[in-house]
PDB file of N, CA and C in Angstrom:
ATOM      1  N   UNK A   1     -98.179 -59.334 -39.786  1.00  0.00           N
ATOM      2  CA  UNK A   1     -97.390 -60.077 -40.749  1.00  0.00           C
ATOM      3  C   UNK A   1     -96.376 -60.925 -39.977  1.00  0.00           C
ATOM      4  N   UNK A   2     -96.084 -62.265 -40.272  1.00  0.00           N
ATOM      5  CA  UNK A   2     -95.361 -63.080 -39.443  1.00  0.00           C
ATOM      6  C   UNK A   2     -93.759 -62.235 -40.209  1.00  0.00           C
ATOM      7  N   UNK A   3     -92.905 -62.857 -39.271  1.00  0.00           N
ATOM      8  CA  UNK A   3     -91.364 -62.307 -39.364  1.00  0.00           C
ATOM      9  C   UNK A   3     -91.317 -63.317 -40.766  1.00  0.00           C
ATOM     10  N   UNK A   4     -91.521 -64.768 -40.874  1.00  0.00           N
ATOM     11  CA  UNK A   4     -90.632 -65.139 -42.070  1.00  0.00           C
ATOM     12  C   UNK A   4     -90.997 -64.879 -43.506  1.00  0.00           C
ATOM     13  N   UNK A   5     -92.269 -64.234 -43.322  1.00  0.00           N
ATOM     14  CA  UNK A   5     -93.191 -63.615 -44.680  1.00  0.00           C
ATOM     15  C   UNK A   5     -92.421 -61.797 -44.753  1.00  0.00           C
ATOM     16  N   UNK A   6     -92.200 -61.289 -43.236  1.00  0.00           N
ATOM     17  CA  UNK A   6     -91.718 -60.170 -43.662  1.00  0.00           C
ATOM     18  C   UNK A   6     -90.104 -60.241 -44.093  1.00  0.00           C
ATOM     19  N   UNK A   7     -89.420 -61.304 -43.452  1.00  0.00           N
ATOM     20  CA  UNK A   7     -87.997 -61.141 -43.952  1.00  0.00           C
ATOM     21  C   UNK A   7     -87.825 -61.784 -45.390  1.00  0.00           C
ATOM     22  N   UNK A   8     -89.278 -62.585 -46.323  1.00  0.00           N
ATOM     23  CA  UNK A   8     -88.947 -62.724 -47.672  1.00  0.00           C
ATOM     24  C   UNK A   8     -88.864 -61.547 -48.211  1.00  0.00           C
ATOM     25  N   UNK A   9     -90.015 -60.872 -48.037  1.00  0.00           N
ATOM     26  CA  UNK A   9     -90.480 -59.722 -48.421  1.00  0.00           C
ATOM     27  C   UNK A   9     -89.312 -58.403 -49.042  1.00  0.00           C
ATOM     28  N   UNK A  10     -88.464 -58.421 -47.401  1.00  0.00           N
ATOM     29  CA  UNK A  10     -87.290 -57.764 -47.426  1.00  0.00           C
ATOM     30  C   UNK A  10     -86.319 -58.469 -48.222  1.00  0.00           C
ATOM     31  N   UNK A  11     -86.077 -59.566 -48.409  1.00  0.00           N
ATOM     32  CA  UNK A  11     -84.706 -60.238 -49.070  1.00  0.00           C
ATOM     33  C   UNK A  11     -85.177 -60.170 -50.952  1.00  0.00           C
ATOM     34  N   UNK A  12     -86.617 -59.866 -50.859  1.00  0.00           N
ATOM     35  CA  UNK A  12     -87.106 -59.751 -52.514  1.00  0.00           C
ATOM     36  C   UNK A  12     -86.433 -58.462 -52.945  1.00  0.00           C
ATOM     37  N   UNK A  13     -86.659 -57.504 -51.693  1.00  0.00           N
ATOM     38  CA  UNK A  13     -86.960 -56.045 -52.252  1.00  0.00           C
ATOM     39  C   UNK A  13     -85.533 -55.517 -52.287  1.00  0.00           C
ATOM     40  N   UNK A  14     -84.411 -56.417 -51.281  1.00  0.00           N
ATOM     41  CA  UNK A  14     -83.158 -56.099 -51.732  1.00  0.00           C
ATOM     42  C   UNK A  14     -82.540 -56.235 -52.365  1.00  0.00           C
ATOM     43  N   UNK A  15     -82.813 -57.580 -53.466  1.00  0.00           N
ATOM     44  CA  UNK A  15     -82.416 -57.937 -54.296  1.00  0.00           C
ATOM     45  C   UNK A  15     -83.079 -57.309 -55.515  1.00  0.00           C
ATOM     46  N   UNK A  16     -84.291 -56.943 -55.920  1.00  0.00           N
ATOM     47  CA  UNK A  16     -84.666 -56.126 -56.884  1.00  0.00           C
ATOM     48  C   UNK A  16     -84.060 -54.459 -56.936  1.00  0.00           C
ATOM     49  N   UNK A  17     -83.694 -53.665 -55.834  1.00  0.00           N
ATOM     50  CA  UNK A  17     -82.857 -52.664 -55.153  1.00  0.00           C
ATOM     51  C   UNK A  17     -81.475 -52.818 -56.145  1.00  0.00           C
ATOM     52  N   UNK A  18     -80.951 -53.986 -55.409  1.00  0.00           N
ATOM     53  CA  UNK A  18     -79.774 -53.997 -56.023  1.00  0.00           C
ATOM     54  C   UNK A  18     -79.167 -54.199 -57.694  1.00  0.00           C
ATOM     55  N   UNK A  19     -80.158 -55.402 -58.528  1.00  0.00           N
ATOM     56  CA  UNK A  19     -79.940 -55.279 -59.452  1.00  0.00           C
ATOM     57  C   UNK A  19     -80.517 -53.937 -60.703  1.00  0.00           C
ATOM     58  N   UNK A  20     -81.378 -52.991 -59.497  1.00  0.00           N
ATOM     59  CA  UNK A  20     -81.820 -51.994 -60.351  1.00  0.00           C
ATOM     60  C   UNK A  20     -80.823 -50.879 -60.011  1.00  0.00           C
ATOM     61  N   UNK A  21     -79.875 -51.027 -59.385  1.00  0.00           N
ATOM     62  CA  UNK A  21     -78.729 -49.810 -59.209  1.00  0.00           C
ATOM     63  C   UNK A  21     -77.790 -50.235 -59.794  1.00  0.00           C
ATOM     64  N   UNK A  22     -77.640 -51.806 -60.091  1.00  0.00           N
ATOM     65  CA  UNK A  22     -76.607 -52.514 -60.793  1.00  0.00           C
ATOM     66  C   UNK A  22     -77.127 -51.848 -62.222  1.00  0.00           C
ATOM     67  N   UNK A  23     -78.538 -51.664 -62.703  1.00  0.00           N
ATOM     68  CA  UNK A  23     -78.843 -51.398 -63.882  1.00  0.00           C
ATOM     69  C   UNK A  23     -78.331 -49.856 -63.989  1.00  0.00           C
ATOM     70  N   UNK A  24     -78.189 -48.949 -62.934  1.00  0.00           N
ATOM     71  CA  UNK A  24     -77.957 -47.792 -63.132  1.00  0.00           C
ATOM     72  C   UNK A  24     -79.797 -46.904 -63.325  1.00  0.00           C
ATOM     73  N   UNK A  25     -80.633 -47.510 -62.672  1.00  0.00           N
ATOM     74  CA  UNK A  25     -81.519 -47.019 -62.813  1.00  0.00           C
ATOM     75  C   UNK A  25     -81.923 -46.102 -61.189  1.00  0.00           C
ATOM     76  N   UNK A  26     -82.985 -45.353 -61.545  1.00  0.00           N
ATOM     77  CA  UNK A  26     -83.626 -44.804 -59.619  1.00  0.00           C
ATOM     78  C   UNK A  26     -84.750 -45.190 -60.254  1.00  0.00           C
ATOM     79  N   UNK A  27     -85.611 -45.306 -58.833  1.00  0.00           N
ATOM     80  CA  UNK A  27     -86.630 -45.981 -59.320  1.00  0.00           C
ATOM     81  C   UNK A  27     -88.025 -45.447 -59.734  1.00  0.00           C
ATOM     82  N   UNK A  28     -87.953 -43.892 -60.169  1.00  0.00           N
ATOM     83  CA  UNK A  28     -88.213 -43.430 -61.165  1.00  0.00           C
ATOM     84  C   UNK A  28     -87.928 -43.977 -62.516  1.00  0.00           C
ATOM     85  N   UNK A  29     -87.072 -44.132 -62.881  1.00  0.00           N
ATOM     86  CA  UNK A  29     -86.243 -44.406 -64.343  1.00  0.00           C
ATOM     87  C   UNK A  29     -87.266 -46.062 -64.080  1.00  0.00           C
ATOM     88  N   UNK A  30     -87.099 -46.790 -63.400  1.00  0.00           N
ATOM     89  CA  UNK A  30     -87.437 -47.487 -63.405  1.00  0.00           C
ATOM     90  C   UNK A  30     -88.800 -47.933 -63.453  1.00  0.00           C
ATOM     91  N   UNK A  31     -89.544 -47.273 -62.954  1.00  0.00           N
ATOM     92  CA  UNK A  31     -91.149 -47.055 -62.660  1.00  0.00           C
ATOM     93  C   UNK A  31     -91.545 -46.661 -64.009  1.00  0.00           C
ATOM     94  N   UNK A  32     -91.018 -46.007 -65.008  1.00  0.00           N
ATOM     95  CA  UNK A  32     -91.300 -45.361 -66.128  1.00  0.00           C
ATOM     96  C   UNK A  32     -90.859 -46.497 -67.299  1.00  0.00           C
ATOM     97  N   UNK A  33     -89.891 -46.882 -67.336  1.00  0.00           N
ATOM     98  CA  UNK A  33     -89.937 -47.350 -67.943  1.00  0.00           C
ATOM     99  C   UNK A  33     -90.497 -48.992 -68.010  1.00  0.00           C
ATOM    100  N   UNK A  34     -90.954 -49.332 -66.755  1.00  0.00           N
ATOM    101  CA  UNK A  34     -91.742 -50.792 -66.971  1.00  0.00           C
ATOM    102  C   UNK A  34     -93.115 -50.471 -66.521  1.00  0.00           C
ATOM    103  N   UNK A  35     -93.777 -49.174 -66.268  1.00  0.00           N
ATOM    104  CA  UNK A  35     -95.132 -48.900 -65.915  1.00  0.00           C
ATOM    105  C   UNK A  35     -95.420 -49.647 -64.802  1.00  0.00           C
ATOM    106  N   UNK A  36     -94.651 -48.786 -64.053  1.00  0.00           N
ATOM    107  CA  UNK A  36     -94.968 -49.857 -62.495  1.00  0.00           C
ATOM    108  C   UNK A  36     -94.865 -47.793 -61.475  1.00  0.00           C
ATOM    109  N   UNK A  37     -96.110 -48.379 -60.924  1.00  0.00           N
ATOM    110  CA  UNK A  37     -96.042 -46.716 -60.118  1.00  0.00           C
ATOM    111  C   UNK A  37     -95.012 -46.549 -59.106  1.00  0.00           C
ATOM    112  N   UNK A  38     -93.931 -45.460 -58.964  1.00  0.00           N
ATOM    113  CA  UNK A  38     -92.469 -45.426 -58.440  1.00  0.00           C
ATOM    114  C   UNK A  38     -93.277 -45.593 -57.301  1.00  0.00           C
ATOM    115  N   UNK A  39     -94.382 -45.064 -56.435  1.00  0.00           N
ATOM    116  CA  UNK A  39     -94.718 -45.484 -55.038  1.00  0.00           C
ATOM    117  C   UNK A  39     -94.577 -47.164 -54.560  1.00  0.00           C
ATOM    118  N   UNK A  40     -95.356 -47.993 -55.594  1.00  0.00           N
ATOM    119  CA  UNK A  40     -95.449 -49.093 -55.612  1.00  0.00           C
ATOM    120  C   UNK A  40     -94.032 -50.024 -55.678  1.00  0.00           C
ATOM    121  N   UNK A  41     -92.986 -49.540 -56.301  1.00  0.00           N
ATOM    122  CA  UNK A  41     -91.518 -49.713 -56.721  1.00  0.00           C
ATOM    123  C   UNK A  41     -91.093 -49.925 -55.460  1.00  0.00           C
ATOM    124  N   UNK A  42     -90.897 -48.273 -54.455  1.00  0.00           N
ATOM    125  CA  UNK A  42     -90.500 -48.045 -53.619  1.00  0.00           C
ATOM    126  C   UNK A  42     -90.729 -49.090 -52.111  1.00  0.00           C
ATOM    127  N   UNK A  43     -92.182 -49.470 -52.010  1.00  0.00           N
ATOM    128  CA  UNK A  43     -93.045 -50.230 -51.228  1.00  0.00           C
ATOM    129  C   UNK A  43     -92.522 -51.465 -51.531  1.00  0.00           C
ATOM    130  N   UNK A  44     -92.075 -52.247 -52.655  1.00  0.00           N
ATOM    131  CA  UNK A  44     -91.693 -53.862 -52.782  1.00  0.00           C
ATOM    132  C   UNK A  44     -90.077 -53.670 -52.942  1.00  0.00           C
ATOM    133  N   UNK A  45     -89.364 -52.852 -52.567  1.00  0.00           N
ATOM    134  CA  UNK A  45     -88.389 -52.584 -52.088  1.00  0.00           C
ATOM    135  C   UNK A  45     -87.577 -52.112 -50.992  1.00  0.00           C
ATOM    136  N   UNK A  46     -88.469 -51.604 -49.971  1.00  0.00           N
ATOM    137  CA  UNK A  46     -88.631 -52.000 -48.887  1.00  0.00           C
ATOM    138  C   UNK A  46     -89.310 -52.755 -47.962  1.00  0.00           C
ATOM    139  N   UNK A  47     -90.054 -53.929 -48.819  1.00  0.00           N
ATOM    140  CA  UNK A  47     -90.571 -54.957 -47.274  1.00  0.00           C
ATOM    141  C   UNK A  47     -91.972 -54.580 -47.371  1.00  0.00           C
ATOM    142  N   UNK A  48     -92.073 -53.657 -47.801  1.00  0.00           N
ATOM    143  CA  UNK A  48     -93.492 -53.061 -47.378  1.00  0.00           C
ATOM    144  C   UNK A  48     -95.046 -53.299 -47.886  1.00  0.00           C
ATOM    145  N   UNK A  49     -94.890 -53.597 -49.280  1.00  0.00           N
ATOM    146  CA  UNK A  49     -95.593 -54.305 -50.239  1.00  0.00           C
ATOM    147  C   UNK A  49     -95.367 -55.622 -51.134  1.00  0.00           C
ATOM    148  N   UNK A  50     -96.424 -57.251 -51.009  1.00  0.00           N
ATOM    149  CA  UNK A  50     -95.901 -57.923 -51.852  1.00  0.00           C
ATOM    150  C   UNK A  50     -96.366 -57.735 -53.465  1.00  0.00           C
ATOM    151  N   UNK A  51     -95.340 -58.073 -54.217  1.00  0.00           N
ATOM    152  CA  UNK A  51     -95.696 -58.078 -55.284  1.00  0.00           C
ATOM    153  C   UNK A  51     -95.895 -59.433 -56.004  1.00  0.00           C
ATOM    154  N   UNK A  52     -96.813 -59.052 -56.869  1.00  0.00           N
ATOM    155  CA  UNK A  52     -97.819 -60.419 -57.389  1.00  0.00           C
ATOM    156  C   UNK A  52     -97.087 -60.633 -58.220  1.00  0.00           C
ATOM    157  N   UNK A  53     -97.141 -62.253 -58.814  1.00  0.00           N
ATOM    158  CA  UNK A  53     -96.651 -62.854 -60.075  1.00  0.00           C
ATOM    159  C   UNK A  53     -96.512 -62.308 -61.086  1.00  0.00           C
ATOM    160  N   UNK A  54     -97.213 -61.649 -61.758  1.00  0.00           N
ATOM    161  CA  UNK A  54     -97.136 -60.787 -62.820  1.00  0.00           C
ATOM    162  C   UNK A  54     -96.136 -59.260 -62.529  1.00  0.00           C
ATOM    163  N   UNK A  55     -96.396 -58.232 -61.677  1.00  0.00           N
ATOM    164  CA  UNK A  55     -95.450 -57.181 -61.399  1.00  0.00           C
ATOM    165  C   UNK A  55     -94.648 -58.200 -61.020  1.00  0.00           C
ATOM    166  N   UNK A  56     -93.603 -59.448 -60.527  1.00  0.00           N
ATOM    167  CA  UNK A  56     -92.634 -59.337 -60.738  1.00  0.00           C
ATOM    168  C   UNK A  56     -92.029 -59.897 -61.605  1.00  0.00           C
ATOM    169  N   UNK A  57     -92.570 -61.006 -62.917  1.00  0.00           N
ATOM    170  CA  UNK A  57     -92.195 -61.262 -64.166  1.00  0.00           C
ATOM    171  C   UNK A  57     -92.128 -59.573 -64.825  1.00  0.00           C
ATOM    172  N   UNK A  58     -92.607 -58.777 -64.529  1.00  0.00           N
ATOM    173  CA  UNK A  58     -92.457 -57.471 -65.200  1.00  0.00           C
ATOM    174  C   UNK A  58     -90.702 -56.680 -64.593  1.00  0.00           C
ATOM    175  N   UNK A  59     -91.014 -56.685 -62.907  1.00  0.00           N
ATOM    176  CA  UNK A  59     -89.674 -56.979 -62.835  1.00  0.00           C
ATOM    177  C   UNK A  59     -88.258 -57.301 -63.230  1.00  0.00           C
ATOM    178  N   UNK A  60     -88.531 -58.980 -63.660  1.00  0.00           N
ATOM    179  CA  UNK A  60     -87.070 -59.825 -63.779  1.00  0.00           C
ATOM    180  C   UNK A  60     -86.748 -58.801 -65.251  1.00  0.00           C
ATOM    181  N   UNK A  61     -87.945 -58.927 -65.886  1.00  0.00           N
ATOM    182  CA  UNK A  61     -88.084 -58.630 -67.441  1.00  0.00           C
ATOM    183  C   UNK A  61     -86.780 -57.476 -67.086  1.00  0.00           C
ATOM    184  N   UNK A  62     -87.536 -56.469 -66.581  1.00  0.00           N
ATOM    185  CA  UNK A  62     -86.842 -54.993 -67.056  1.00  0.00           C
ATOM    186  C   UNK A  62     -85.411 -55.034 -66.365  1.00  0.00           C
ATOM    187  N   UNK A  63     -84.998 -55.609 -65.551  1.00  0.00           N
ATOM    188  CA  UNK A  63     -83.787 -56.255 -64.853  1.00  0.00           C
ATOM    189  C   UNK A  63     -82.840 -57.256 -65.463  1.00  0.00           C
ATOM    190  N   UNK A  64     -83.305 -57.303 -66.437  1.00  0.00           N
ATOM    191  CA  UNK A  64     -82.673 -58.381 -67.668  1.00  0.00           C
ATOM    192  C   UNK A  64     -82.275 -59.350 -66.360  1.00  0.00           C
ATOM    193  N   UNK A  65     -83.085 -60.289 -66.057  1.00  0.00           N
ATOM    194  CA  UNK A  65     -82.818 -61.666 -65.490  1.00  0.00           C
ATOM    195  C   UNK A  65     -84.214 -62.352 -65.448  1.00  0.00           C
ATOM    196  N   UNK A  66     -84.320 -63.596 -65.214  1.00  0.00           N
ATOM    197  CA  UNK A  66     -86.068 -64.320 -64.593  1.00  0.00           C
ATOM    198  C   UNK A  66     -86.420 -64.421 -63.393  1.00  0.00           C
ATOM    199  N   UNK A  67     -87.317 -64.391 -63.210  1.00  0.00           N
ATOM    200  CA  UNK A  67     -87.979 -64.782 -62.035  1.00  0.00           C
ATOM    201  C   UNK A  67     -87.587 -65.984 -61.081  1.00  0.00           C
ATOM    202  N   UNK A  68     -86.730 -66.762 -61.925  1.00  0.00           N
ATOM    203  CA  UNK A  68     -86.376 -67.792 -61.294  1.00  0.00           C
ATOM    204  C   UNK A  68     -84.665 -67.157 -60.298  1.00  0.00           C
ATOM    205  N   UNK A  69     -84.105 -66.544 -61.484  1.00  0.00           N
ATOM    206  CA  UNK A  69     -83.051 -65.762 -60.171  1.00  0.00           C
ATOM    207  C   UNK A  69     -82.903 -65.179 -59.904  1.00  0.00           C
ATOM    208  N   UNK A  70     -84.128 -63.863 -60.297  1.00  0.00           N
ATOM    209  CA  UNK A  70     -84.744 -63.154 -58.359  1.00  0.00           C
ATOM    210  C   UNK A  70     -84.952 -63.538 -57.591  1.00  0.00           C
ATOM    211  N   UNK A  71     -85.497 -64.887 -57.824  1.00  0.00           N
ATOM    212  CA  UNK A  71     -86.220 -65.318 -56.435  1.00  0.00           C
ATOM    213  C   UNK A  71     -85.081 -66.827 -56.140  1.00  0.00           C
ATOM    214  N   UNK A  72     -84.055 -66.930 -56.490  1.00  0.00           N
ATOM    215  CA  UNK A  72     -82.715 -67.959 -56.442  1.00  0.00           C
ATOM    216  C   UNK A  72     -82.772 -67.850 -54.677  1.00  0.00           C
ATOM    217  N   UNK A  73     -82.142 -68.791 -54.217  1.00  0.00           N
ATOM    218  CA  UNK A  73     -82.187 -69.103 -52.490  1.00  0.00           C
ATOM    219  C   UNK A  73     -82.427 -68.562 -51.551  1.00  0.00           C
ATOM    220  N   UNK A  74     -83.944 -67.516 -51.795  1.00  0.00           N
ATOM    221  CA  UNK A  74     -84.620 -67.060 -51.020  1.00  0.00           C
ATOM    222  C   UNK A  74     -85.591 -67.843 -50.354  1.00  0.00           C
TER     223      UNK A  74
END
């Protein structure tokens, strides 16, 4: 994986991290309630897995924000 594909990767997964602790969620709570498997959660929150267009409009959704500012000056 090139560095500037892995440091999006990471700047996605910190920012989804953060507004889901801002939500007061773990990402259990979170995995459950938008049907997203907590392994898979865990993986696009650390860098580790990308997530496709759709899991992350499912994302912004349950994060009460869009896709457009998750992904704001990344």
């Amino acid at each position: 994986m090139s560095s500037d594909k892995h440091a999006l990767l990471l700047a996605v997964g910190k920012r989804i991290r953060a507004l889901r602790i801002q939500k007061g969620w773990t990402q259990t709570d979170m995995a459950v309630y938008l049907d997203i498997n907590r392994g898979h959660i865990s993986d696009i929150e650390r860098g580790k897995r990308e997530a496709g267009l759709i899991t992350l409009q499912i994302i912004a959704r349950g994060l009460d924000t869009t896709m457009a500012r998750l992904l704001k000056g990344l």
